[in-house]
N, C-alpha and C. Protein backbone atom coordinates (compact mmCIF):
# COMPACT_ATOMS: atom_id res chain seq x y z
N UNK A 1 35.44 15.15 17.30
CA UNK A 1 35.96 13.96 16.73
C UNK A 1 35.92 12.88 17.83
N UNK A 2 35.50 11.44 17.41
CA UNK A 2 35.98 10.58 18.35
C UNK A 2 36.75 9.94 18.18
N UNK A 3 37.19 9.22 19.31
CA UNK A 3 38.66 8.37 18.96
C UNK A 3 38.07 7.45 20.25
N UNK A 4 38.25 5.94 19.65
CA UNK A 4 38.13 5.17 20.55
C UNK A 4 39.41 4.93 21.32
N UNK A 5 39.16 4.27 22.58
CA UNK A 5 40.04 3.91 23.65
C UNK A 5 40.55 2.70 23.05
N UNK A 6 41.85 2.30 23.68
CA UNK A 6 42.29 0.75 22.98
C UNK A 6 41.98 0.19 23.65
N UNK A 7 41.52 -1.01 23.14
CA UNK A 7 40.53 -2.18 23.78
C UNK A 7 39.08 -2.29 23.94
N UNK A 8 38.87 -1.34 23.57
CA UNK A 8 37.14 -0.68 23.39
C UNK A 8 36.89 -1.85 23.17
N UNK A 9 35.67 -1.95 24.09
CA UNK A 9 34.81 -2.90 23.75
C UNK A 9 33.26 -2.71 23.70
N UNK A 10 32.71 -1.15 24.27
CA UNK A 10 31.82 -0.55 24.06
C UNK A 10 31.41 0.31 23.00
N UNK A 11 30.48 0.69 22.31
CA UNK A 11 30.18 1.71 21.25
C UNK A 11 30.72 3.17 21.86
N UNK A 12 30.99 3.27 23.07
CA UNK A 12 31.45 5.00 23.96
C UNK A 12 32.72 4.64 24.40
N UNK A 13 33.50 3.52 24.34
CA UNK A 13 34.77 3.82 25.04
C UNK A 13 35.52 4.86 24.26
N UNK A 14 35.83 5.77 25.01
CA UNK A 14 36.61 6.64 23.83
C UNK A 14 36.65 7.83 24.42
N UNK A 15 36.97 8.64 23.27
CA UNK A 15 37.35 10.05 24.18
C UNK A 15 36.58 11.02 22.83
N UNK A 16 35.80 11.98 23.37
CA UNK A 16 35.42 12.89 22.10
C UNK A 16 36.82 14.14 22.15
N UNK A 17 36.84 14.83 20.99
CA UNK A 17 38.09 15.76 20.86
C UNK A 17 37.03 17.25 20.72
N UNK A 18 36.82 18.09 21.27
CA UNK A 18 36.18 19.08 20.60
C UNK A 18 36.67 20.46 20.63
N UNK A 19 36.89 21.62 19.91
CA UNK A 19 37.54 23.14 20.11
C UNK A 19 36.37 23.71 20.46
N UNK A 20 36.53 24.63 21.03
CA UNK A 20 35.92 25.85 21.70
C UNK A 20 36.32 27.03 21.67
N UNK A 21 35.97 27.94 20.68
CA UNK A 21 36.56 29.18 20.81
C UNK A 21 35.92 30.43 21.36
N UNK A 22 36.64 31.42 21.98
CA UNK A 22 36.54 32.43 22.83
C UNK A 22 35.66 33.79 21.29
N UNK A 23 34.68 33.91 21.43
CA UNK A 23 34.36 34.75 20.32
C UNK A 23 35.39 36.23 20.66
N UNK A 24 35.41 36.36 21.82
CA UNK A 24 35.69 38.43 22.75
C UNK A 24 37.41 38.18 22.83
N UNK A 25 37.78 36.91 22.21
CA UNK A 25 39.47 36.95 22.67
C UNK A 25 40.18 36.05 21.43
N UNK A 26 41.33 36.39 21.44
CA UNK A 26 41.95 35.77 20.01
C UNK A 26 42.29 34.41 21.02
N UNK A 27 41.51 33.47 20.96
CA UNK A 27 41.90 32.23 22.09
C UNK A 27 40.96 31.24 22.02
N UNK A 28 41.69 29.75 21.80
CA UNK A 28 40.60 29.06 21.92
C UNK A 28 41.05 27.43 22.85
N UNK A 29 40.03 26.67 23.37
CA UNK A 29 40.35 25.35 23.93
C UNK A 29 40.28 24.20 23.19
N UNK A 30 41.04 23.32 23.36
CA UNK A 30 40.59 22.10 22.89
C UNK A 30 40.30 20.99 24.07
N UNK A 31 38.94 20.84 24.12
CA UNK A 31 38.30 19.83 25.36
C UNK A 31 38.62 18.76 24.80
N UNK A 32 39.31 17.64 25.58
CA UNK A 32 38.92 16.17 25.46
C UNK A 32 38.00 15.57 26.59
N UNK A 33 36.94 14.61 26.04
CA UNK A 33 35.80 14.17 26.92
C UNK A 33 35.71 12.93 27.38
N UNK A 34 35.52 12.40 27.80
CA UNK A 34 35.32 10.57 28.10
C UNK A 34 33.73 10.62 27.09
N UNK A 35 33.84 10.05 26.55
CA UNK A 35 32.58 9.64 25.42
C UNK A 35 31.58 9.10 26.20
N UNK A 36 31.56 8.29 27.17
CA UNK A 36 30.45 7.73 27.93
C UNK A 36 29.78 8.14 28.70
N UNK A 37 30.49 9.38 29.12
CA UNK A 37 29.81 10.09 30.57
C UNK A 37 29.82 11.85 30.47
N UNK A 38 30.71 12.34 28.84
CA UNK A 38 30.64 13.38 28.66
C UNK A 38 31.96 14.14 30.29
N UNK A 39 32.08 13.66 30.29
CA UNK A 39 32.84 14.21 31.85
C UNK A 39 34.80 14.90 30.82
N UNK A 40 35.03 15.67 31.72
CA UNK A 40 36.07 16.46 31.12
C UNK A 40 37.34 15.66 31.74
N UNK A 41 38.19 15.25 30.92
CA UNK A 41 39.23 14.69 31.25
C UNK A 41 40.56 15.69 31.42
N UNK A 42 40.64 16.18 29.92
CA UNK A 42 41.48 17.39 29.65
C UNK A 42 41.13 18.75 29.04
N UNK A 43 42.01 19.74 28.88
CA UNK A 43 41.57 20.72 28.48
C UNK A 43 43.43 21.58 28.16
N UNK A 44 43.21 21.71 26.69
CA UNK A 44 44.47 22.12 26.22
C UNK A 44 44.25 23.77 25.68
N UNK A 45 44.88 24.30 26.19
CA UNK A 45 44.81 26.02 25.68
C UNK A 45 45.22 26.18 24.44
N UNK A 46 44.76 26.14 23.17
CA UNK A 46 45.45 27.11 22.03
C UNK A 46 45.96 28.48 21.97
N UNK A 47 46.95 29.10 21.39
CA UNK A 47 47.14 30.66 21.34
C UNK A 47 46.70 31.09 20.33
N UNK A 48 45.69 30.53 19.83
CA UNK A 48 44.86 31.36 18.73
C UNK A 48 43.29 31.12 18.77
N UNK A 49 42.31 31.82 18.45
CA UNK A 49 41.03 31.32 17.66
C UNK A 49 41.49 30.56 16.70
N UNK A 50 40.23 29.42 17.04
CA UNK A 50 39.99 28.79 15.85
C UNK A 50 38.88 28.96 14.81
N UNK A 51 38.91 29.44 13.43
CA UNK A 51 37.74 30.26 13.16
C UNK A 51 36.82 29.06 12.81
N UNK A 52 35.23 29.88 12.98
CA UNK A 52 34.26 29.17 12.58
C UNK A 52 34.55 28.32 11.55
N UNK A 53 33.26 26.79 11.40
CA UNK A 53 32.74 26.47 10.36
C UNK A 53 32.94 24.71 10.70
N UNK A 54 33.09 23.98 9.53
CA UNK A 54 33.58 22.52 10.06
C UNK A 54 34.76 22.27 9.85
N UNK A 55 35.08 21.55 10.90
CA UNK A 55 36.47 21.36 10.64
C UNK A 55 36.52 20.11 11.48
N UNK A 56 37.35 18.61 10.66
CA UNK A 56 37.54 17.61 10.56
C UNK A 56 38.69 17.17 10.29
N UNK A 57 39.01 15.42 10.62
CA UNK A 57 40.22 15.07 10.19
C UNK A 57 39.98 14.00 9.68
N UNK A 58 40.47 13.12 8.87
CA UNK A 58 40.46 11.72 8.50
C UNK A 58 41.86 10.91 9.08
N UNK A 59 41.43 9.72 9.84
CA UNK A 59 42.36 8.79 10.24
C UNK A 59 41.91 7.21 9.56
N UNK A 60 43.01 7.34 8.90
CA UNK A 60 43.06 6.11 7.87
C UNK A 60 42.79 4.69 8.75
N UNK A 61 42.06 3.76 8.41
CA UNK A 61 41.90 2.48 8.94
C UNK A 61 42.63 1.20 8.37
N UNK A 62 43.76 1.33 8.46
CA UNK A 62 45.04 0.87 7.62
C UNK A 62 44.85 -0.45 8.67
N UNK A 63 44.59 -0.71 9.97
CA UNK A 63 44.79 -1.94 10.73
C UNK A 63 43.69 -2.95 11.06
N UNK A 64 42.57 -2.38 10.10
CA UNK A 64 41.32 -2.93 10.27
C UNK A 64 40.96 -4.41 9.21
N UNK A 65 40.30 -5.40 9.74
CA UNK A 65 40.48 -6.61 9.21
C UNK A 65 39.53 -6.81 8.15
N UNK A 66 39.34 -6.48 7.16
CA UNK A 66 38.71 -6.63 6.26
C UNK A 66 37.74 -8.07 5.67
N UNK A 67 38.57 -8.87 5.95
CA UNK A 67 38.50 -10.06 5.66
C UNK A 67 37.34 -10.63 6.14
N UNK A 68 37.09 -10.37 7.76
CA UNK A 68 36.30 -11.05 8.48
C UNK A 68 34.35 -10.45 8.21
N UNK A 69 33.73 -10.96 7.63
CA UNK A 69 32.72 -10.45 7.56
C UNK A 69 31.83 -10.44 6.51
């Protein structure tokens, strides 16, 4: 998932969100990335697998200006 940075003013400011799971262990990561350079910022341990397949979220654009355009 991406999520832009506030104030973005580039198409990459932002951070990608991605899971990673351990196939050999009930365990998985969730990497956050800097979007521009791919470089690892964080890295959060889950206590579970996350099982295969897609998996997504929707974040509503409730603050976006419609008007202009």
């Amino acid at each position: 998932m991406f999520v832009p940075a506030a104030g973005a003013t580039r198409e990459d400011d932002g951070y990608l969100l991605t899971v990673v799971s351990d196939l050999k262990q009930d365990a998985a990561q969730l990497l956050v990335l800097d979007a521009s350079g791919l470089d690892r910022i964080a890295t959060v341990h889950l206590p579970r697998r996350v099982t295969g397949g897609i998996h997504g979220s929707w974040i509503p654009d409730t603050d976006l200006d419609t008007s202009a355009g």
